[in-house]
N, C-alpha and C. Protein backbone atom coordinates (compact mmCIF):
# COMPACT_ATOMS: atom_id res chain seq x y z
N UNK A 1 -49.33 19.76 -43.92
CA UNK A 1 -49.48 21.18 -43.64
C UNK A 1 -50.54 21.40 -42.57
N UNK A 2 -50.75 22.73 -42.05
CA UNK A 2 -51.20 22.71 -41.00
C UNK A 2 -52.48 23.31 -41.36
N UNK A 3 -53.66 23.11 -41.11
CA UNK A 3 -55.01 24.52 -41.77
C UNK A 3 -54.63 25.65 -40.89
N UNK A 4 -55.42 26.72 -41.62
CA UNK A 4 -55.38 27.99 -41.08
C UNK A 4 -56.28 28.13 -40.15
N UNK A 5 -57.29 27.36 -40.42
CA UNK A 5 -58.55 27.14 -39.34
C UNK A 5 -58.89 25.90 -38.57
N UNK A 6 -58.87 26.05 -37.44
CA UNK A 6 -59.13 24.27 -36.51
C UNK A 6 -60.43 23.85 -37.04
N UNK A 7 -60.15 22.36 -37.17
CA UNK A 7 -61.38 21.81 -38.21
C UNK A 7 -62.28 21.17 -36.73
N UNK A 8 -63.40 21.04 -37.16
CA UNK A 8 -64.46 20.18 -36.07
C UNK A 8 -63.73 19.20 -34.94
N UNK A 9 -63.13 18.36 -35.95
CA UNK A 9 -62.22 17.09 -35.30
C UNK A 9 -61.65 17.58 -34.18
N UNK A 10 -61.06 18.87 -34.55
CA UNK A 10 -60.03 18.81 -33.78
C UNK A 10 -60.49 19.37 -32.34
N UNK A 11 -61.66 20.58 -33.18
CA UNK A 11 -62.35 21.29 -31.94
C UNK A 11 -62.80 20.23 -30.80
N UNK A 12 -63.68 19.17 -31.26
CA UNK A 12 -64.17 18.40 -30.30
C UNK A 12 -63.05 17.58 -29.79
N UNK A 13 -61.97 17.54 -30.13
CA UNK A 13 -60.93 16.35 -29.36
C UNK A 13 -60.52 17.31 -28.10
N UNK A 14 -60.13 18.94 -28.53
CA UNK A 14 -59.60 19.82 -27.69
C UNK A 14 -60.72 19.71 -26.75
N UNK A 15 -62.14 19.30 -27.23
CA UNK A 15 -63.00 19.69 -25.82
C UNK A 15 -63.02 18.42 -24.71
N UNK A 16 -62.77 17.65 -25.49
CA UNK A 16 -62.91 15.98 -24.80
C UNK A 16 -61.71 16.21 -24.08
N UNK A 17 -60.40 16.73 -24.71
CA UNK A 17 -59.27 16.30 -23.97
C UNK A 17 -59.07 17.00 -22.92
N UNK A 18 -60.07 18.66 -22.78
CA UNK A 18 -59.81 19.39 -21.68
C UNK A 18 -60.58 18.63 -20.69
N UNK A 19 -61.99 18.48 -20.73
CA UNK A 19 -63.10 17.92 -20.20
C UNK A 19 -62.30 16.48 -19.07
N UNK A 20 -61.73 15.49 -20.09
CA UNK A 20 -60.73 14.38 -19.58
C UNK A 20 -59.55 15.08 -18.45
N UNK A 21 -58.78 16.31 -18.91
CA UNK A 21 -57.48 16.87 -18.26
C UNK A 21 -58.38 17.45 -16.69
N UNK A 22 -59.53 17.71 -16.93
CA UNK A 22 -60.15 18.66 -15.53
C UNK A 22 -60.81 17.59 -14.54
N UNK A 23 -61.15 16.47 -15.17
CA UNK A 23 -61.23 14.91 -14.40
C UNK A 23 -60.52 14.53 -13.79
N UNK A 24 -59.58 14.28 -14.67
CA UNK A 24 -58.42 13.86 -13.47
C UNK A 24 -57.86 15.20 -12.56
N UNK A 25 -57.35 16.14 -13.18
CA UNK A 25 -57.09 17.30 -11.77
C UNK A 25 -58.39 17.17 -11.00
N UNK A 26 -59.62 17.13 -10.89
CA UNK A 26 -60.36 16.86 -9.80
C UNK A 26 -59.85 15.45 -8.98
N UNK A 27 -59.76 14.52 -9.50
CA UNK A 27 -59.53 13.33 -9.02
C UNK A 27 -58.14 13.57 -8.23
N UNK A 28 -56.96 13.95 -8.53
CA UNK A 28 -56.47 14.35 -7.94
C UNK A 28 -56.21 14.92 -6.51
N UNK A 29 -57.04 16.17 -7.24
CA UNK A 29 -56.95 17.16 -5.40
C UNK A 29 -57.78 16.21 -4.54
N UNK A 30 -58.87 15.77 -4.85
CA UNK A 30 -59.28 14.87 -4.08
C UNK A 30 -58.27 13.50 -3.17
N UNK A 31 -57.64 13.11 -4.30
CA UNK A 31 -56.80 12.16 -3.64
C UNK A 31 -55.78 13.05 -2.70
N UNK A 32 -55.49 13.92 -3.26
CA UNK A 32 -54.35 14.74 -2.31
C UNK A 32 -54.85 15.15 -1.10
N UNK A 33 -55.82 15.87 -1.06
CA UNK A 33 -56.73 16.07 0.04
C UNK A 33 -57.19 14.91 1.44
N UNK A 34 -57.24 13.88 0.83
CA UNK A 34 -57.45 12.78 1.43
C UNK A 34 -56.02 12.05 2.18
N UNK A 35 -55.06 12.60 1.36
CA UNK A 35 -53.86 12.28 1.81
C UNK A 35 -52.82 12.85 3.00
N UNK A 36 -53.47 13.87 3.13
CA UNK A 36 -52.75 15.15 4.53
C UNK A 36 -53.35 15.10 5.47
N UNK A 37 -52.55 14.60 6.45
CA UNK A 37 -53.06 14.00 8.03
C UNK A 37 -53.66 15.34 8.41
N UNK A 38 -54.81 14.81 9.01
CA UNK A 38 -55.81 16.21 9.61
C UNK A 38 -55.36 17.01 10.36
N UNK A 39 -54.35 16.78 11.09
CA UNK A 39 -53.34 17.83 12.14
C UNK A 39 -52.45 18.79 11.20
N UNK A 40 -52.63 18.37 9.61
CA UNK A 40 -51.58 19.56 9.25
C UNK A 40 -52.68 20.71 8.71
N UNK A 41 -52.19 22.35 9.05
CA UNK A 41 -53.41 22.84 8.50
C UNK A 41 -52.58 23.80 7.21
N UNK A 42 -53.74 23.24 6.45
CA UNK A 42 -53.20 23.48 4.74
C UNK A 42 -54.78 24.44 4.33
N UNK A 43 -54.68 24.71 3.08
CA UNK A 43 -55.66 25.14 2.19
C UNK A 43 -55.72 24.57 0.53
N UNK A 44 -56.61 24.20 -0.10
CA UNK A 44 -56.40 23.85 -1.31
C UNK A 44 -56.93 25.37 -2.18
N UNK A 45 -55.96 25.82 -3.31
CA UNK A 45 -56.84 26.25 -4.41
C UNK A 45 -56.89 26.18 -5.51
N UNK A 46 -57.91 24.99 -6.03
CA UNK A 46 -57.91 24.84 -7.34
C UNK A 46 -58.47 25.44 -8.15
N UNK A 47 -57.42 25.92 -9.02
CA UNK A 47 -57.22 27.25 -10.40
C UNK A 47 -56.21 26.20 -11.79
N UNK A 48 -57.46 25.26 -12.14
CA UNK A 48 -57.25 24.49 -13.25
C UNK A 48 -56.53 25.42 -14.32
N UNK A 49 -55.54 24.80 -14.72
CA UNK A 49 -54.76 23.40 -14.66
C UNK A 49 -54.00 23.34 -13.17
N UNK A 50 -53.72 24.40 -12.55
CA UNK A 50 -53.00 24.43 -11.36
C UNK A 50 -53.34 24.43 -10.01
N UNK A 51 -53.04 24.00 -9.04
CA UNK A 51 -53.49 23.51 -7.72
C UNK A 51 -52.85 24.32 -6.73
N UNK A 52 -53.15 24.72 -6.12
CA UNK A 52 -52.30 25.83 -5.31
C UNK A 52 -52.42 24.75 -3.89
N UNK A 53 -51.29 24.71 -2.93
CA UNK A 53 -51.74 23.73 -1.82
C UNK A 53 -51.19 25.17 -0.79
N UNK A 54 -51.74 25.40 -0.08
CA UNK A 54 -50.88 26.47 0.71
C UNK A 54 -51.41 25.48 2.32
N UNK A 55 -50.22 25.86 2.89
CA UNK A 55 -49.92 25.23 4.04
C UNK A 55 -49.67 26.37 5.43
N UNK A 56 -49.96 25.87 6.34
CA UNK A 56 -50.03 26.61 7.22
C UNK A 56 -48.29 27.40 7.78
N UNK A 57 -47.85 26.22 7.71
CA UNK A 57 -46.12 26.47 7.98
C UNK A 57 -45.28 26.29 7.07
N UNK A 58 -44.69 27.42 6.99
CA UNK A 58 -43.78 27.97 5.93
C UNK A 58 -42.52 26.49 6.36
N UNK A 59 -42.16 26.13 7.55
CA UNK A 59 -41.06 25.18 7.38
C UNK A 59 -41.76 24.36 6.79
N UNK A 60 -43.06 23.34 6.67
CA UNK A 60 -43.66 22.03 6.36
C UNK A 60 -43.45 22.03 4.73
N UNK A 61 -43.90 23.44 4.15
CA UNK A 61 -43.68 23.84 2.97
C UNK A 61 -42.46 23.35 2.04
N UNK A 62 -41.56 23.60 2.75
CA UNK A 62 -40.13 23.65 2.50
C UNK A 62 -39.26 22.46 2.69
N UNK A 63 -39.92 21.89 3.58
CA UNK A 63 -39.46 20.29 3.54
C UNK A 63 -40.13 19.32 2.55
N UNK A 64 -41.65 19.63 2.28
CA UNK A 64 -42.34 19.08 0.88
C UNK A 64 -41.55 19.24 0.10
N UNK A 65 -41.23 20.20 -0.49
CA UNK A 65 -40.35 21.01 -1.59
C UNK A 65 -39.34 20.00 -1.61
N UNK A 66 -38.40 20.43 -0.99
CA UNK A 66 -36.98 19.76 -1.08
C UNK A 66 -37.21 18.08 -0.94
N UNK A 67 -38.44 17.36 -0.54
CA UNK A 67 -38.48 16.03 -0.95
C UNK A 67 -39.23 15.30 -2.38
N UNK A 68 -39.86 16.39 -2.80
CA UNK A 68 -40.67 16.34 -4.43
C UNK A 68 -40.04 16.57 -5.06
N UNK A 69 -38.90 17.88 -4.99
CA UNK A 69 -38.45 17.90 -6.57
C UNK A 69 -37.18 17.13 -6.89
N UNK A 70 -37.26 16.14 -6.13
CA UNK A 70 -36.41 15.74 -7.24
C UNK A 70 -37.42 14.30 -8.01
N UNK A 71 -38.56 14.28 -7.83
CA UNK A 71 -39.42 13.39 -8.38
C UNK A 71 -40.13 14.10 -9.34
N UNK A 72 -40.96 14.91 -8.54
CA UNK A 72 -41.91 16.23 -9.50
C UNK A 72 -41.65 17.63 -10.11
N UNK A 73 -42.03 18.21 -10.84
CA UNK A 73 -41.88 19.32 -11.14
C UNK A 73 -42.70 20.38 -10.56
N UNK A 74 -42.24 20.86 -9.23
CA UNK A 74 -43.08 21.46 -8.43
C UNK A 74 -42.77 23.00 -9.01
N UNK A 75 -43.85 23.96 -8.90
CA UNK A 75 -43.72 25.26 -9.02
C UNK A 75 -43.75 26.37 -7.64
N UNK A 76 -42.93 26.63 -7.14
CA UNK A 76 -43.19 27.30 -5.93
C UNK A 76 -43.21 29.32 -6.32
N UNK A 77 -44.16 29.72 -5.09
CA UNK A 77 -44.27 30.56 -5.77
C UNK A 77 -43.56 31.70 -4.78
N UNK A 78 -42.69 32.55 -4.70
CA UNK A 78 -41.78 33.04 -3.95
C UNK A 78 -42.07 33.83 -3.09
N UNK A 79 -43.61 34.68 -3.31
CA UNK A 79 -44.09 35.82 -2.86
C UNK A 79 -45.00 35.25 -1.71
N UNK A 80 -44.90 33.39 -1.90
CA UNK A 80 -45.99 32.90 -1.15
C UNK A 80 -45.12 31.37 -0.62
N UNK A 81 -43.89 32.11 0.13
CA UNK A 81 -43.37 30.48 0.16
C UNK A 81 -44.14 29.20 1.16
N UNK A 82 -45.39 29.34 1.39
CA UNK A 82 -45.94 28.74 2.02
C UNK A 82 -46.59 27.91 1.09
N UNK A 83 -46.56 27.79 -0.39
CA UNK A 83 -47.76 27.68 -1.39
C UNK A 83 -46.74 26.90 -2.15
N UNK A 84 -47.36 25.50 -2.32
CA UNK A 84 -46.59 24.68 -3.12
C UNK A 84 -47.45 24.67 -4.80
């Protein structure tokens, strides 16, 4: 059964496991960041859990897109098709 109230355990695992989940998304954008040839001009905004990459050209955008998803589960956002 489930408690009605989150016990200690669990509180501190939820804090470790966020603490661990915001490590690696740092580690991440970092690696990603490091990864986009300096001639492309992009923006990062990281809004943990989510990474916003916005790119300068709406085509560059769109060719990312259509070569990630069929690997990743990318979220694009429609109002911002520049923003992967």
């Amino acid at each position: 059964s489930i408690p009605e109230g989150p016990t200690l355990g669990f509180l501190l695992f939820a804090r470790e496991y966020t603490a661990f989940r915001r490590r690696c998304f740092n580690t991440f954008a970092q690696r990603l960041e490091s990864a986009i040839p300096e001639e492309v001009e992009y923006q990062l905004r990281p809004l943990f859990p989510l990474l916003h990459v916005e790119f300068a050209s709406e085509e560059l955008a769109a060719r990312l897109t259509a070569a990630l998803v069929k690997t990743y589960s990318l979220i694009t956002i429609d109002a911002e098709p520049n923003v992967l």
